[in-house]
C-alpha atoms as a PDB file:
ATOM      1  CA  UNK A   1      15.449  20.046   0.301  1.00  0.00           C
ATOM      2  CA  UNK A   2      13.100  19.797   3.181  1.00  0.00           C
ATOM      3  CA  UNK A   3       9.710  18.230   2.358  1.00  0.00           C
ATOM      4  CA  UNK A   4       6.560  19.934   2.717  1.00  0.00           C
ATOM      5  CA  UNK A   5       2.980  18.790   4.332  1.00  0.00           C
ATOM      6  CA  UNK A   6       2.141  18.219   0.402  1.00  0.00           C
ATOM      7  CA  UNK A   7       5.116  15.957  -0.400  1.00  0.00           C
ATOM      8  CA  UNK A   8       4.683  14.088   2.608  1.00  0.00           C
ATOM      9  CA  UNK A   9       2.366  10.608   2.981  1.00  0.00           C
ATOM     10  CA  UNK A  10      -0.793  10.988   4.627  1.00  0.00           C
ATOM     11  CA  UNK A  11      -0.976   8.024   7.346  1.00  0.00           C
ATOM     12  CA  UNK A  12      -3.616   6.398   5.267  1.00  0.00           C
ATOM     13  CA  UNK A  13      -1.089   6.243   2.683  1.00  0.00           C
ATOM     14  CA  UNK A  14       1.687   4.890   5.344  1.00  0.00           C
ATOM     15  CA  UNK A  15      -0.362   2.522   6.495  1.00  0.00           C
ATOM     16  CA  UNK A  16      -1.187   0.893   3.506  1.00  0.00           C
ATOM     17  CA  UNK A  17       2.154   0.990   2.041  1.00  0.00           C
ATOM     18  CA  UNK A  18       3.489  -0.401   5.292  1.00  0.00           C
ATOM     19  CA  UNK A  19       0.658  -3.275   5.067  1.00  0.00           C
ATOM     20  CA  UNK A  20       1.442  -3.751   1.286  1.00  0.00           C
ATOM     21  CA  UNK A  21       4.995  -4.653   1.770  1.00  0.00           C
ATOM     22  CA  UNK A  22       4.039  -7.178   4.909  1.00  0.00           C
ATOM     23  CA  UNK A  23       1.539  -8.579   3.034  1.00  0.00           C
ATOM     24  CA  UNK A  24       3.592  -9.536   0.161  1.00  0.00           C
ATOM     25  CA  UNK A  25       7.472 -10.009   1.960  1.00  0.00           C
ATOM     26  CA  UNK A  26       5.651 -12.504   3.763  1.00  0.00           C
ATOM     27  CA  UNK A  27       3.217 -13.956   1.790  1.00  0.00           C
ATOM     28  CA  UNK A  28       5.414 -14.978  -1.136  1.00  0.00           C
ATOM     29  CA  UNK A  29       8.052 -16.651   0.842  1.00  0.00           C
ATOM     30  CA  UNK A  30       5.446 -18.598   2.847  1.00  0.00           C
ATOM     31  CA  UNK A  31       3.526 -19.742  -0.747  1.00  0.00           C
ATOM     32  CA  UNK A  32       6.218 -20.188  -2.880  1.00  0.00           C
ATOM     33  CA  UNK A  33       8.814 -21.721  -0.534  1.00  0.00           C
ATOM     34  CA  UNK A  34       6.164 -23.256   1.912  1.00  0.00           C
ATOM     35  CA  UNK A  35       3.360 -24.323  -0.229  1.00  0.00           C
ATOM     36  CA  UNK A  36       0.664 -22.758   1.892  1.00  0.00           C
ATOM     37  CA  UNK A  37      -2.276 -21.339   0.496  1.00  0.00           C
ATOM     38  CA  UNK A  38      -2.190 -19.020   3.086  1.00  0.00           C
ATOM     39  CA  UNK A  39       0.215 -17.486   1.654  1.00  0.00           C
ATOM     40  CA  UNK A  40      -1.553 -16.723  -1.648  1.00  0.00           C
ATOM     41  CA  UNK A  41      -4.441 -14.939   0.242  1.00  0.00           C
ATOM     42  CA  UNK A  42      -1.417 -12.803   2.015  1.00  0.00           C
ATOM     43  CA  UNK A  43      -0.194 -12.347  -1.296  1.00  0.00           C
ATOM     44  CA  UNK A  44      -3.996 -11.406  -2.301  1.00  0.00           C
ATOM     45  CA  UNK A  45      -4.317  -9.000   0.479  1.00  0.00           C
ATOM     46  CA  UNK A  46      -1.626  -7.363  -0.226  1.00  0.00           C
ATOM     47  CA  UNK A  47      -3.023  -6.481  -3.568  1.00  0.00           C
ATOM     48  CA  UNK A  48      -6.266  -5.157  -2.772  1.00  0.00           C
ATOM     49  CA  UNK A  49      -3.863  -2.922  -0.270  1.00  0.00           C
ATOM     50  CA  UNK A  50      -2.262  -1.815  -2.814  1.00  0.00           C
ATOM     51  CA  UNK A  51      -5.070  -0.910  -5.165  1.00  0.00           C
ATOM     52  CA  UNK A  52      -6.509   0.834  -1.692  1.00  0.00           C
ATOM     53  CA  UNK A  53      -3.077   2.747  -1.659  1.00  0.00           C
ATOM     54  CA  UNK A  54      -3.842   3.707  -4.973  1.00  0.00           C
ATOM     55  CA  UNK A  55      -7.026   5.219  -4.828  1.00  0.00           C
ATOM     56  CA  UNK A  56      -6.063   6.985  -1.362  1.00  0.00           C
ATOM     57  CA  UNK A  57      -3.093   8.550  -3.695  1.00  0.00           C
ATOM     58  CA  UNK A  58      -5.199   9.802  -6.264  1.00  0.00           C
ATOM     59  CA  UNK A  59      -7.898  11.188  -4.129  1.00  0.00           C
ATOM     60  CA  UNK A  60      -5.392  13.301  -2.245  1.00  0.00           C
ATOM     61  CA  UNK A  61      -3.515  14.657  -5.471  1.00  0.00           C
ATOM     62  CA  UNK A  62      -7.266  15.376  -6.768  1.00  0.00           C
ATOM     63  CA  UNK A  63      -8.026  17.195  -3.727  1.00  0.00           C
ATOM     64  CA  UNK A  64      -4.795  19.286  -3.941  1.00  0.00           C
ATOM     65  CA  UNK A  65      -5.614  20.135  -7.490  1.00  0.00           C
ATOM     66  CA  UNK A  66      -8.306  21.343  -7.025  1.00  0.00           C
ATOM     67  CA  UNK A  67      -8.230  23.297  -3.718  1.00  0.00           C
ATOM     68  CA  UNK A  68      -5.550  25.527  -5.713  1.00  0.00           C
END
């Protein structure tokens, strides 16, 4: 099953996914195991990435809703 330009990710959405997993793969390690707070704003970023990935995935299934 080949995937279509509407099944595919935008690059917004890569990008953000891409930081998302960085963010947290490293910033866990380096707060839990290391103690830095850097770390926990990694770990911070990575969340508001993630709620950025959301709304970047919701406007793009809205739009393709409604452009029927």
């Amino acid at each position: 099953m080949a995937l279509t330009d509407k099944t595919r990710m935008s690059r917004a959405q890569l990008v953000l996914g891409v930081a998302t997993i960085l963010a947290y793969a490293i910033g866990y390690p380096v707060a839990l195991i290391g103690g830095s707070p850097i770390g926990w704003v990694l770990v911070t970023l990575g969340g508001v990435f993630l709620i950025a990935l959301g709304i970047v995935t919701v406007r793009r299934i809205h739009r393709g809703s409604s452009g029927g």
